[in-house]
C-alpha atoms as a PDB file:
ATOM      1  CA  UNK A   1     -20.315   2.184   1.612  1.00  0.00           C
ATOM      2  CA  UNK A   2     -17.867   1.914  -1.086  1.00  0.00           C
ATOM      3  CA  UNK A   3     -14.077   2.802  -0.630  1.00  0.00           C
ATOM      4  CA  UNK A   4     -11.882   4.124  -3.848  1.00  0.00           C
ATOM      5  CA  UNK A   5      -8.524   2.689  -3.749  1.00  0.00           C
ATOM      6  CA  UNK A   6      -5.972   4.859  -6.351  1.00  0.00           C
ATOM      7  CA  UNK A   7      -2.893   3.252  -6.694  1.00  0.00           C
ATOM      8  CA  UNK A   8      -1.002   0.785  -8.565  1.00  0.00           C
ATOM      9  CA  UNK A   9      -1.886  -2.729  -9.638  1.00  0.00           C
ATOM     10  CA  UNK A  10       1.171  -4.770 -10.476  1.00  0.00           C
ATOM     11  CA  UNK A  11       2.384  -8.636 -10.948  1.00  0.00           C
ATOM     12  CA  UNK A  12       5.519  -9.051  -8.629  1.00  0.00           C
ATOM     13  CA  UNK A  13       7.947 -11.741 -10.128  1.00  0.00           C
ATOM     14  CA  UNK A  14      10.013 -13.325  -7.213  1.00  0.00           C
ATOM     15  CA  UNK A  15      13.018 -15.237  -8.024  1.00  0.00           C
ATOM     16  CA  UNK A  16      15.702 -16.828  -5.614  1.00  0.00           C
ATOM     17  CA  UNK A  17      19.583 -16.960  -6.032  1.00  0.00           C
ATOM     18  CA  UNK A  18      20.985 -20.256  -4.527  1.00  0.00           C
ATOM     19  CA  UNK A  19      23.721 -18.584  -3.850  1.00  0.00           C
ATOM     20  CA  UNK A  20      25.519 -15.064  -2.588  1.00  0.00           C
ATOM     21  CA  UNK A  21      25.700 -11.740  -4.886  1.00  0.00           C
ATOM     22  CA  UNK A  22      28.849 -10.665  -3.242  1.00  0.00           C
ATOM     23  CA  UNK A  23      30.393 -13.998  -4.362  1.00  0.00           C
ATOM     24  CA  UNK A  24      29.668 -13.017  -8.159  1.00  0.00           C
ATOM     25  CA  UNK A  25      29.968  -9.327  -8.078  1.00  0.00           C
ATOM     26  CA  UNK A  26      33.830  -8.444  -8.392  1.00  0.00           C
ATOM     27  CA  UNK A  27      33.840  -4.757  -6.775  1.00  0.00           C
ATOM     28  CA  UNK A  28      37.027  -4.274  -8.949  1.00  0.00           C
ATOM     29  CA  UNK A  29      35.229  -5.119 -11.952  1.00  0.00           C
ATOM     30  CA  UNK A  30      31.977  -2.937 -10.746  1.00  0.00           C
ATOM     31  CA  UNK A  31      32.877  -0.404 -13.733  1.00  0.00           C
ATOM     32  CA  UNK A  32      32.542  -3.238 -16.405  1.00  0.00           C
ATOM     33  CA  UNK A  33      29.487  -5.465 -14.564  1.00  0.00           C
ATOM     34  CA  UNK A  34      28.281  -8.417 -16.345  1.00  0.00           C
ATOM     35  CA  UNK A  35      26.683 -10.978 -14.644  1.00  0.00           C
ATOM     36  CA  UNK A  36      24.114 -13.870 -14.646  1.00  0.00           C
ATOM     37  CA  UNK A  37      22.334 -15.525 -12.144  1.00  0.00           C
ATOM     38  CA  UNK A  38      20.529 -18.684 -11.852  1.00  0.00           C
ATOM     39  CA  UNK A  39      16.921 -19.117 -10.504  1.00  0.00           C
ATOM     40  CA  UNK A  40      15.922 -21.941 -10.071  1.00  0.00           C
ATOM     41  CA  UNK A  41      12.930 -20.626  -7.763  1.00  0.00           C
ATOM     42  CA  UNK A  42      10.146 -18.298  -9.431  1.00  0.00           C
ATOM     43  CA  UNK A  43       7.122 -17.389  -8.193  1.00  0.00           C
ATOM     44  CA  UNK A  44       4.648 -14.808  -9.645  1.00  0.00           C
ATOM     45  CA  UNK A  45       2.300 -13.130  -7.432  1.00  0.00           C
ATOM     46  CA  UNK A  46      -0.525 -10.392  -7.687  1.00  0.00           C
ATOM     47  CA  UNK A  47       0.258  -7.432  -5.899  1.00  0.00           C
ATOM     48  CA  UNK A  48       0.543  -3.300  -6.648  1.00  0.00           C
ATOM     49  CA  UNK A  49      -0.484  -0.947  -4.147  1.00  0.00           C
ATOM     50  CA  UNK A  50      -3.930  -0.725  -4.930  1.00  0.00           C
ATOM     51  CA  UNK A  51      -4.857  -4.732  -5.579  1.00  0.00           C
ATOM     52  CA  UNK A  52      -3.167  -5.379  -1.855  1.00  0.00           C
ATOM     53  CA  UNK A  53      -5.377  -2.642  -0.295  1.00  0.00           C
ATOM     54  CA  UNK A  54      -8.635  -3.878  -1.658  1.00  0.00           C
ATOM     55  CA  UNK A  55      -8.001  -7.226  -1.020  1.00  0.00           C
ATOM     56  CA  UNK A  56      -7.862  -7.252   2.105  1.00  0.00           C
ATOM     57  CA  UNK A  57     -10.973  -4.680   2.616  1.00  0.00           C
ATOM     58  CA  UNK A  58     -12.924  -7.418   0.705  1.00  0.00           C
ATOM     59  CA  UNK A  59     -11.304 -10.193   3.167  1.00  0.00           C
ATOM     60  CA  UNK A  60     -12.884  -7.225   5.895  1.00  0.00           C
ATOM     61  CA  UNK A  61     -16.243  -7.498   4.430  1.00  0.00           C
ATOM     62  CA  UNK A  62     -15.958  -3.925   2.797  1.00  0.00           C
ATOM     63  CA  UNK A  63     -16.861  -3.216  -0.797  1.00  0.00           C
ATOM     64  CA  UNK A  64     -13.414  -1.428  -2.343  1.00  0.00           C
ATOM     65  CA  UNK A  65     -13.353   0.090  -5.626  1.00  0.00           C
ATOM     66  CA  UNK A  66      -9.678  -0.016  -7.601  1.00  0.00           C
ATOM     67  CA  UNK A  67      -9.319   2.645  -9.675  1.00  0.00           C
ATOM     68  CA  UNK A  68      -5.955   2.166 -11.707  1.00  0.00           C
ATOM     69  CA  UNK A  69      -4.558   1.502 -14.867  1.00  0.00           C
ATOM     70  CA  UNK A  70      -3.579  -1.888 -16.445  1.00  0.00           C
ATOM     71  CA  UNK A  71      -1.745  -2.901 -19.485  1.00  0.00           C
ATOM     72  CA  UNK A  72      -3.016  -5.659 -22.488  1.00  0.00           C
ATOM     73  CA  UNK A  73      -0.764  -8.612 -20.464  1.00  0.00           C
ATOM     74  CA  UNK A  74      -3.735  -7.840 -16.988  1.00  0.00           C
ATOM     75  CA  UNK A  75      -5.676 -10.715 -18.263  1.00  0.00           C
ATOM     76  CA  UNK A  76      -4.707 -13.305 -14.926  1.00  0.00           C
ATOM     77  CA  UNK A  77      -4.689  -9.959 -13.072  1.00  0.00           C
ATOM     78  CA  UNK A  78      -8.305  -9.514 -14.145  1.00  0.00           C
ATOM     79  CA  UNK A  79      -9.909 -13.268 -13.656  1.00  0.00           C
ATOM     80  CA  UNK A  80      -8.042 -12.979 -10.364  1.00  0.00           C
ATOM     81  CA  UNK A  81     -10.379 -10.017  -8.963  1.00  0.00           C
ATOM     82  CA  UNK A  82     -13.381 -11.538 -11.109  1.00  0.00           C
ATOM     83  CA  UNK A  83     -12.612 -14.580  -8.522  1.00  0.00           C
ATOM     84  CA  UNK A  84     -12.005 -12.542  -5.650  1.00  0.00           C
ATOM     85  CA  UNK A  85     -15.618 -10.679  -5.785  1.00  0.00           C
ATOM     86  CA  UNK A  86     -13.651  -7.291  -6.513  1.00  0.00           C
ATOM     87  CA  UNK A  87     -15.696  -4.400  -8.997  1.00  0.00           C
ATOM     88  CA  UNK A  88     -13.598  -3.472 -12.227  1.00  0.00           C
ATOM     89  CA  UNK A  89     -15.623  -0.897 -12.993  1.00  0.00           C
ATOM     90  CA  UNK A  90     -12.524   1.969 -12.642  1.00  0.00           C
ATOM     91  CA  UNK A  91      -9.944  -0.683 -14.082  1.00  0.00           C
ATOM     92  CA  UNK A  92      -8.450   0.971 -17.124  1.00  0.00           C
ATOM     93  CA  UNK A  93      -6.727  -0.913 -19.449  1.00  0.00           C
ATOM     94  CA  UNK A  94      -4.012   1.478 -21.843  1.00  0.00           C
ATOM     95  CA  UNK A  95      -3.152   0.265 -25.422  1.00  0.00           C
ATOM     96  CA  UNK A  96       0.523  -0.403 -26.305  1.00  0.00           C
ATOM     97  CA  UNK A  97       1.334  -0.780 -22.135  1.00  0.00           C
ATOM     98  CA  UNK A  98       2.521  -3.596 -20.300  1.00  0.00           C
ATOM     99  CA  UNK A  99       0.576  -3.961 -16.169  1.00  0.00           C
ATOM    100  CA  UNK A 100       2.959  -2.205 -13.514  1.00  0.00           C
ATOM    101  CA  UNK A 101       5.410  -5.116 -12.557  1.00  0.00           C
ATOM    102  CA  UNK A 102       8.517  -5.852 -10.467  1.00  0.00           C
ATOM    103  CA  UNK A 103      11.296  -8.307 -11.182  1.00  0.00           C
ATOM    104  CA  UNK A 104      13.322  -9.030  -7.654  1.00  0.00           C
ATOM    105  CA  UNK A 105      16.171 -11.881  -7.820  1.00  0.00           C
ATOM    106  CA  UNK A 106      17.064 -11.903  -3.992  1.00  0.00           C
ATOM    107  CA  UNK A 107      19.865 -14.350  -2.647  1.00  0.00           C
ATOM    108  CA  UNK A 108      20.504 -16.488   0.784  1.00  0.00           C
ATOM    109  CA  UNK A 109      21.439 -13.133   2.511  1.00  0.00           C
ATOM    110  CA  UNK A 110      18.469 -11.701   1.536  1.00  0.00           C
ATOM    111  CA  UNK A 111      20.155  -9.095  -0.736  1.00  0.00           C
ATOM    112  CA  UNK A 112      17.982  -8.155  -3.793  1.00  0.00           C
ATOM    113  CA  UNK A 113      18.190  -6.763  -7.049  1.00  0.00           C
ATOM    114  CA  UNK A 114      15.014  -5.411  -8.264  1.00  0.00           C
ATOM    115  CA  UNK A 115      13.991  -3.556 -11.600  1.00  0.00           C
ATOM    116  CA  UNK A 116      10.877  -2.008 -11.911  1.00  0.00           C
ATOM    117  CA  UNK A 117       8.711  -1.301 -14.627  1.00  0.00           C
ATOM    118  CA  UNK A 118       5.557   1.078 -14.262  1.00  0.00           C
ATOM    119  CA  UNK A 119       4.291   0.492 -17.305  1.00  0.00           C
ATOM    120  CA  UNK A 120       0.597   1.414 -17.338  1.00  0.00           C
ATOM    121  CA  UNK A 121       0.570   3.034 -14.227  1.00  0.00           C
ATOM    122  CA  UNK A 122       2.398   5.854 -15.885  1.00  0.00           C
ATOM    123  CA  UNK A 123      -1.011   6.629 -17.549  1.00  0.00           C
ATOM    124  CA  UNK A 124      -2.690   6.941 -13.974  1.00  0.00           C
ATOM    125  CA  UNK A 125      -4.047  10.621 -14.601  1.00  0.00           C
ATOM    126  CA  UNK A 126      -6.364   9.264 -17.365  1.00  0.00           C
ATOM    127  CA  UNK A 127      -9.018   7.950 -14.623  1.00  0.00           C
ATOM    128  CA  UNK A 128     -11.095  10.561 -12.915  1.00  0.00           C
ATOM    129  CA  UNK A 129     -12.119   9.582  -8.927  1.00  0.00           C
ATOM    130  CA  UNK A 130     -15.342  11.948  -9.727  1.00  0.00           C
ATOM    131  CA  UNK A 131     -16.251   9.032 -12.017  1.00  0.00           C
ATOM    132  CA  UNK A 132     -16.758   6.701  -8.608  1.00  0.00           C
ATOM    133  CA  UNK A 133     -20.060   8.374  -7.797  1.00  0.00           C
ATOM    134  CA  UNK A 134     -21.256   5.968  -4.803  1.00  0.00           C
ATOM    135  CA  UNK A 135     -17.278   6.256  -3.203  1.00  0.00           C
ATOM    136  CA  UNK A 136     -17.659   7.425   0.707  1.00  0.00           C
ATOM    137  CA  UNK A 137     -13.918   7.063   1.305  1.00  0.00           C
ATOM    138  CA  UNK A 138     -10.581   7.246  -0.288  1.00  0.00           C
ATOM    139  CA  UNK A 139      -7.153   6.471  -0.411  1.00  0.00           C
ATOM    140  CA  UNK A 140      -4.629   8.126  -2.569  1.00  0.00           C
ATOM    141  CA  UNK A 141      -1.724   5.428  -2.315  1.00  0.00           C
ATOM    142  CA  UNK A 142       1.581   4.805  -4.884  1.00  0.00           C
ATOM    143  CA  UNK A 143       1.189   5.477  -8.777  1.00  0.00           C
ATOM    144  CA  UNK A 144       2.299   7.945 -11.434  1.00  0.00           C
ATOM    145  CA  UNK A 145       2.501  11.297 -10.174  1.00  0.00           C
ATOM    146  CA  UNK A 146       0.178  12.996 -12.048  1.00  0.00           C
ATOM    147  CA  UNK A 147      -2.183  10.325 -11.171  1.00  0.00           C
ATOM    148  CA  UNK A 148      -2.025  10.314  -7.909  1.00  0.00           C
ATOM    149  CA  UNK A 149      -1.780  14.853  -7.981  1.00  0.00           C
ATOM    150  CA  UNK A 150      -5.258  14.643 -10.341  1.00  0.00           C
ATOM    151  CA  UNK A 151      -6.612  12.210  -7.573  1.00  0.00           C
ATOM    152  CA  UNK A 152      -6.115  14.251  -4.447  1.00  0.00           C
ATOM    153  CA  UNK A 153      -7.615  17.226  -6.425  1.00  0.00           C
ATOM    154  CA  UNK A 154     -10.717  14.816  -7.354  1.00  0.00           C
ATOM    155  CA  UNK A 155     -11.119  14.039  -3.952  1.00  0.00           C
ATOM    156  CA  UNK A 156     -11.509  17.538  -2.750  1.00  0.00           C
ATOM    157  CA  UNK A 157     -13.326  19.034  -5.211  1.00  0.00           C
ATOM    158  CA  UNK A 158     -15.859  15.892  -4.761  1.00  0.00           C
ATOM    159  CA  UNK A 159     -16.146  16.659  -1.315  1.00  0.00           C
ATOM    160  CA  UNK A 160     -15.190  12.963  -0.466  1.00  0.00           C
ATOM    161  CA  UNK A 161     -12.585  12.505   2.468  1.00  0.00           C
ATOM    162  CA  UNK A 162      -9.397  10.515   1.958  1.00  0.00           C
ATOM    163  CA  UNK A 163      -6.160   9.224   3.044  1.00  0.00           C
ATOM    164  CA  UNK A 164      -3.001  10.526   1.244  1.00  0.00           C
ATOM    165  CA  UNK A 165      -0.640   7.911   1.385  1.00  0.00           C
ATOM    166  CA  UNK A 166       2.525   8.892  -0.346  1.00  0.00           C
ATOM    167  CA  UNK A 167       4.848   6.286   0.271  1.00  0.00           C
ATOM    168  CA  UNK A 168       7.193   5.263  -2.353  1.00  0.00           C
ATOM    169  CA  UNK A 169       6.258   8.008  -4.524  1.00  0.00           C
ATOM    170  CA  UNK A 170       7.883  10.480  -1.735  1.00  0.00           C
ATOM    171  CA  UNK A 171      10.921  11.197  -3.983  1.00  0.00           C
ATOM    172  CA  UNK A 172       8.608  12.123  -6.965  1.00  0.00           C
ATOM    173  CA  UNK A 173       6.568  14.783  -5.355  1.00  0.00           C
ATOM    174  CA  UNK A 174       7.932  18.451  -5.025  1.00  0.00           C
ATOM    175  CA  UNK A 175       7.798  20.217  -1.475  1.00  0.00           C
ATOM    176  CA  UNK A 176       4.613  22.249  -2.336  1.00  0.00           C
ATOM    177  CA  UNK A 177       3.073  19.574  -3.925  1.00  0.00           C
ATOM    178  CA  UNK A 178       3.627  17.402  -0.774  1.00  0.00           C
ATOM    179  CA  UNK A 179       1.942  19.879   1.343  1.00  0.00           C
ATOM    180  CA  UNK A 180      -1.000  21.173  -1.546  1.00  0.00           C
ATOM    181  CA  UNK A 181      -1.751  16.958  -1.253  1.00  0.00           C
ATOM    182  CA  UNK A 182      -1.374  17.135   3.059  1.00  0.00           C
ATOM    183  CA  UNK A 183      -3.588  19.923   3.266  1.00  0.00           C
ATOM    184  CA  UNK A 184      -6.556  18.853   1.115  1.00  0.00           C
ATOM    185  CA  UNK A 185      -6.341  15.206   2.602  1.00  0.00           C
ATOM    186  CA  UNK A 186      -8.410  14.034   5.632  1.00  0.00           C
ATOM    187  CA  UNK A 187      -5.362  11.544   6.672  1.00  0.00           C
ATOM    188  CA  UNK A 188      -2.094  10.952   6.342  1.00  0.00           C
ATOM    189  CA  UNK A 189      -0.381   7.214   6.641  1.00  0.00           C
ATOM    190  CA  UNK A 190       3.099   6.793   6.297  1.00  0.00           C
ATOM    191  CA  UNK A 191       6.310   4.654   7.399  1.00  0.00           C
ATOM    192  CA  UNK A 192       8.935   6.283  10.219  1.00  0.00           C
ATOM    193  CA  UNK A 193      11.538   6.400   6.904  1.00  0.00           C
ATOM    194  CA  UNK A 194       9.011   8.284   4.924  1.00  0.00           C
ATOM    195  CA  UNK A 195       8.054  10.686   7.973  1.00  0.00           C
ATOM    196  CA  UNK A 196      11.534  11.761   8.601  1.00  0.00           C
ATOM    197  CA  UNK A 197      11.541  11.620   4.493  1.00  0.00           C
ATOM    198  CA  UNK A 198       8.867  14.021   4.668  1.00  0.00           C
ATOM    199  CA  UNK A 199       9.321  16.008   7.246  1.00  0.00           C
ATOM    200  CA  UNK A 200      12.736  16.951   5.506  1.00  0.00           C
ATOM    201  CA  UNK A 201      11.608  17.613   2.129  1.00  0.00           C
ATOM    202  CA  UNK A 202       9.124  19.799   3.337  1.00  0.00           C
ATOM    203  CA  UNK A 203      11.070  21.276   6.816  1.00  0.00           C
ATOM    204  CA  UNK A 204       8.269  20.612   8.947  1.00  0.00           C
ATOM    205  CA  UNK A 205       8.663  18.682  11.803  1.00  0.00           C
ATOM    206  CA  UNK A 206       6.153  15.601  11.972  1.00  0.00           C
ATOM    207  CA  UNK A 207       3.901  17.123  14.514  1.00  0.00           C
ATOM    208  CA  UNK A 208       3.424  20.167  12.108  1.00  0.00           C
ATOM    209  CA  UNK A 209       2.756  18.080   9.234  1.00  0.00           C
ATOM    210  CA  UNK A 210      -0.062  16.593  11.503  1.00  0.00           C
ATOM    211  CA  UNK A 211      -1.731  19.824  12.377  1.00  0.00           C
ATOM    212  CA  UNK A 212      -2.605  19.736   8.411  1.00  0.00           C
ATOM    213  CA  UNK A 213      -5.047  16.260   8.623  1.00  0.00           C
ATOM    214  CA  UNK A 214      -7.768  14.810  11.367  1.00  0.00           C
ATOM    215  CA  UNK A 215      -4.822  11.765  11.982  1.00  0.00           C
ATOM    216  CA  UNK A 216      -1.248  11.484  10.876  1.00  0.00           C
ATOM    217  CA  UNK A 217      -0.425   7.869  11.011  1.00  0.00           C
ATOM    218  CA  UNK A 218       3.181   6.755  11.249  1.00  0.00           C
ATOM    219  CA  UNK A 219       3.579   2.909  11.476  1.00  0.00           C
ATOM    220  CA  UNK A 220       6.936   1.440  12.828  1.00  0.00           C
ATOM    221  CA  UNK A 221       6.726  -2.062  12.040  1.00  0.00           C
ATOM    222  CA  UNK A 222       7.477  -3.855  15.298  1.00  0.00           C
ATOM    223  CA  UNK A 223       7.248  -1.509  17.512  1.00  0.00           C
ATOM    224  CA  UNK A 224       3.429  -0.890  16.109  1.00  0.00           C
ATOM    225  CA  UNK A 225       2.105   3.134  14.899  1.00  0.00           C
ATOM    226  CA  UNK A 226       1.917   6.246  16.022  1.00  0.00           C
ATOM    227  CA  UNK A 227      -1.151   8.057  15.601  1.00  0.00           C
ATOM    228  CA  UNK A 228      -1.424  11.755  15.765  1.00  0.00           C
ATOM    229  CA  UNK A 229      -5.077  13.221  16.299  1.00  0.00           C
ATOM    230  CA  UNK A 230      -7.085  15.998  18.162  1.00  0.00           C
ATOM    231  CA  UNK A 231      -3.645  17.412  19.279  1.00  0.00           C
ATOM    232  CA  UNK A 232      -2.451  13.839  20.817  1.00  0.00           C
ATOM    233  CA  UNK A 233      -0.093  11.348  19.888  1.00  0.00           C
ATOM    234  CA  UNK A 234      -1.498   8.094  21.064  1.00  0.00           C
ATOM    235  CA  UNK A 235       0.380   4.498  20.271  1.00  0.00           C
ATOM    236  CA  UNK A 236      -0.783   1.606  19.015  1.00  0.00           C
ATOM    237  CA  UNK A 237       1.092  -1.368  19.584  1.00  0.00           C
ATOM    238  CA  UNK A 238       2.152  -4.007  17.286  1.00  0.00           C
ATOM    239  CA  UNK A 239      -0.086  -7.235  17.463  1.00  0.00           C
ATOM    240  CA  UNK A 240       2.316 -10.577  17.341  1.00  0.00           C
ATOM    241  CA  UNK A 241       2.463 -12.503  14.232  1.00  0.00           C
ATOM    242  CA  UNK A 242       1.947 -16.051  14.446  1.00  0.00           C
ATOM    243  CA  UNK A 243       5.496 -16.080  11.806  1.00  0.00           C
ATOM    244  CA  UNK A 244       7.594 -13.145  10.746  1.00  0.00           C
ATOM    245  CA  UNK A 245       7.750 -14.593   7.233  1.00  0.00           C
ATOM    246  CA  UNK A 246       7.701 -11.923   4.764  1.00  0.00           C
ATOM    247  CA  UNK A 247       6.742  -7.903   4.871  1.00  0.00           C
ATOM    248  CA  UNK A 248       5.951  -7.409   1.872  1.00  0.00           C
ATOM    249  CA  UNK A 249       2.448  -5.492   1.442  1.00  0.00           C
ATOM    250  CA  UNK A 250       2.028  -5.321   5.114  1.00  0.00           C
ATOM    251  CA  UNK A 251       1.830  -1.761   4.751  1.00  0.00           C
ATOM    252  CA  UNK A 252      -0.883  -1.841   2.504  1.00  0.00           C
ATOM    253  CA  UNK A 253      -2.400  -4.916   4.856  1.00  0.00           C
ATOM    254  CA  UNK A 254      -2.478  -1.973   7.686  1.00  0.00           C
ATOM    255  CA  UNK A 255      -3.639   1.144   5.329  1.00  0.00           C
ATOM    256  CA  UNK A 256      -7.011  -1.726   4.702  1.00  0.00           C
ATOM    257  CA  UNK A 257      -7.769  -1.910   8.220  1.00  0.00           C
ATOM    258  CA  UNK A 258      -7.545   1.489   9.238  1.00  0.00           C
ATOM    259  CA  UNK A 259      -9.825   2.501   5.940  1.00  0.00           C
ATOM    260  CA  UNK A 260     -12.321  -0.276   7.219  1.00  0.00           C
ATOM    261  CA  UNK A 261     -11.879   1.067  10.275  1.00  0.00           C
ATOM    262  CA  UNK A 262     -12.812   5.155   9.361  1.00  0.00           C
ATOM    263  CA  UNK A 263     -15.843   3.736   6.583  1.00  0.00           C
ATOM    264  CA  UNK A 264     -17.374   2.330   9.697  1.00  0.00           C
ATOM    265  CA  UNK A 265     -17.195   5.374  12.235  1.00  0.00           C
ATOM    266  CA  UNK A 266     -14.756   4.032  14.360  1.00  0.00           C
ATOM    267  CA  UNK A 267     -12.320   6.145  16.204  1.00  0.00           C
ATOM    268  CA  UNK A 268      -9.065   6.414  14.730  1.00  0.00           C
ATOM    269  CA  UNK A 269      -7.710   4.047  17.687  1.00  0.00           C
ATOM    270  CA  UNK A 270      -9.593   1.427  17.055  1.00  0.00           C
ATOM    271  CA  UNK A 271      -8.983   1.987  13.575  1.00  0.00           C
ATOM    272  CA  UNK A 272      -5.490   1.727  13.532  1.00  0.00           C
ATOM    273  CA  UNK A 273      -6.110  -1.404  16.203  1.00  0.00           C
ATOM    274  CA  UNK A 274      -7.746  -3.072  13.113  1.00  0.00           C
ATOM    275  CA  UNK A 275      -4.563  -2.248  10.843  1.00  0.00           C
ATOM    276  CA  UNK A 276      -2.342  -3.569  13.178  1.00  0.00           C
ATOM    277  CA  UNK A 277      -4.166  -7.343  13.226  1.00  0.00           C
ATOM    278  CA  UNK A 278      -4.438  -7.105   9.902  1.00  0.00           C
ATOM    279  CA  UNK A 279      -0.789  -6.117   9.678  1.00  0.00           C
ATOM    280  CA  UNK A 280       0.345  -8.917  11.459  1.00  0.00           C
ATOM    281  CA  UNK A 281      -2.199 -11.563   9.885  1.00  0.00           C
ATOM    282  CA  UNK A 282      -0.171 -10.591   6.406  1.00  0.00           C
ATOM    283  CA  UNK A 283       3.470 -11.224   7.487  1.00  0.00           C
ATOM    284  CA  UNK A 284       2.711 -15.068   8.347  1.00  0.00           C
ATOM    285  CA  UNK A 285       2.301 -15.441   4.468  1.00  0.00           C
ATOM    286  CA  UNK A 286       4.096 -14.787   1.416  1.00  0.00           C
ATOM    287  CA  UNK A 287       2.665 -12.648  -1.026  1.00  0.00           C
ATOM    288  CA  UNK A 288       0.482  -9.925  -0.417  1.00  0.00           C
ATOM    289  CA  UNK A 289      -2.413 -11.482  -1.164  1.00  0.00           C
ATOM    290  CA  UNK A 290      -2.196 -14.956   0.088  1.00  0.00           C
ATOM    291  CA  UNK A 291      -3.352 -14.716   3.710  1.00  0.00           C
ATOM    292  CA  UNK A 292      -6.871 -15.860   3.707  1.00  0.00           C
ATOM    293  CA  UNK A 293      -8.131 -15.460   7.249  1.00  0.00           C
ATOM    294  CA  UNK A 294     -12.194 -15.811   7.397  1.00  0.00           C
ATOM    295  CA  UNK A 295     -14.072 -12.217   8.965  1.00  0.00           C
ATOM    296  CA  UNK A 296     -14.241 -14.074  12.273  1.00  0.00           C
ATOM    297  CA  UNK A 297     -10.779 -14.930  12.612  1.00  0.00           C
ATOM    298  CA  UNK A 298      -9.815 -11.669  12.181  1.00  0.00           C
ATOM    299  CA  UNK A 299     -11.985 -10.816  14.945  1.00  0.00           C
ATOM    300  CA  UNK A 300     -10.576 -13.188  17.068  1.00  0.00           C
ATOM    301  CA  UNK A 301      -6.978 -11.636  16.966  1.00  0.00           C
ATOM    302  CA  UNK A 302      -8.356  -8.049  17.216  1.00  0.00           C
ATOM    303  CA  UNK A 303     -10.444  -9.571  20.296  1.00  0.00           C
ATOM    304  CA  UNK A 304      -6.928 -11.622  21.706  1.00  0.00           C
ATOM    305  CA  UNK A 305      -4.815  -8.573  21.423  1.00  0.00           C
ATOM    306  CA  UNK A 306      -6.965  -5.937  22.541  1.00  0.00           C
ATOM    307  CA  UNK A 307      -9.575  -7.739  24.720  1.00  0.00           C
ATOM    308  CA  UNK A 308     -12.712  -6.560  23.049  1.00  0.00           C
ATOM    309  CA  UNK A 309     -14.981  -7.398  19.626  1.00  0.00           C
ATOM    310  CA  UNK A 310     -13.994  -5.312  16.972  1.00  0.00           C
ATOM    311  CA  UNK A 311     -17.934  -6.134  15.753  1.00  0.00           C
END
């Protein structure tokens, strides 16, 4: 049973400051800023919304699909998911375009400075999720906007049930647009920033913004999710890391388990059970996609944390 991911695939480039910001940035000076930092760290890694997602459903033992556009520079990007087992098939490459791809310089506070440049993913609307014929399941995660607006209407009008997963796109999307994507969505999974985010922008309160999907998923890092369903709000806690080393892509580490978790029939519980292992397998590593726990590993910590087999 084949899951569509939608969303962005992008190169991360991760450099480190041996040194403070605030001891280079004169806030007198601010209106005239010129500075240059050394980095003598630099690591690249393969990330985007989309690539994290479907990474770890293939760790899961589910078969994602990535639909999402690349740039002529996704060569690595490419032999990396030839490696990894993952289907190109919806991988779109645009002329003239540079991949998706974020430069962060962060220093021994752990300040950073990012620039981001979407690149290909601003062509997002040219793939079609009606194209994925054999998809049973969908997510609709971070990418150009009228990528990821053409997607949810895909999804509907294919009859194929998905998760609308906004995140840093939020700001992007217009109040009716927010709610025309809630309403013809099967789920909902979003951060506690992005639910008061939402819930603002379109002056609902969460629990009415729930009432519009089968489960409105809020996670809250730490303190583990929220899940709202069949009128309930039920609470799924936060499984222990074996290192809190770094968060990035543990969202998307989460959104895999819980879509492995739906694809399968489970419960939304147990579902978001699943996300929360997975979440917590992910922070131990840098990267977010350089945990490589084995299938029955995984089931080990769902099995540790919550006393049962998730299999």
């Amino acid at each position: 049973m084949s899951i569509l991911v939608c969303g962005s695939v992008a190169y991360d480039s991760i450099m480190v400051f041996h040194d403070r910001f605030k001891n280079h940035i004169l806030p007198e000076q601010i209106h005239i800023l010129n500075v240059s930092f050394l980095v003598p760290d630099l690591r690249r890694e393969f990330g985007g919304c989309a690539g994290n997602i479907a990474y770890n459903l293939k760790l899961l033992g589910s078969d994602p699909l990535i639909m999402a556009t690349v740039g002529e520079d996704a060569a690595p990007y490419r032999a990396r998911l030839e490696r990894l087992g993952l289907r190109q098939d919806h991988l779109r490459e645009v002329p003239g375009t540079f991949t998706a791809q974020a430069f962060i310089t962060t220093d021994l506070d752990d300040n950073q400075i990012t620039a981001f440049h979407p690149g290909a993913m601003f062509h997002s609307h040219l793939n079609d999720v009606r194209d994925a014929r054999d998809a049973k399941l969908g997510i609709v995660s971070p990418d150009g906007r009228d990528g990821m607006l053409r997607h949810v209407q895909g999804f509907a009008a294919a009859g194929v049930p998905f998760v609308f997963d906004p995140g840093q796109a939020l700001p992007i999307l217009a109040r009716e647009e927010l709610l025309s994507c809630l309403q013809l969505a099967s789920y909902c999974t979003v951060n506690d920033y992005e639910a008061r985010l939402m819930s603002e922008k379109t002056g609902r309160s969460e629990a009415e913004l729930a009432r519009e999907v089968e489960a409105f998923v809020v996670t809250l890092g730490a303190e583990g999710s929220r899940i709202h369903a069949n009128g309930e709000v039920r609470t799924v806690p936060a499984v222990t890391p074996d290192a809190i080393v770094d968060p990035t892509g543990c969202g998307d580490a989460y959104r895999a388990g819980f879509l492995h978790g739906l694809v399968n029939g489970w419960d939304v519980v147990k579902a978001g059970r699943l996300a929360s292992v997975m979440g917590a397998i992910k922070i131990a590593h840098r990267g977010g996609q350089n945990h490589q726990p084995r299938r029955d590993e995984i089931a080990a910590r769902f099995a540790d944390a919550f006393g049962e087999s998730p299999w």
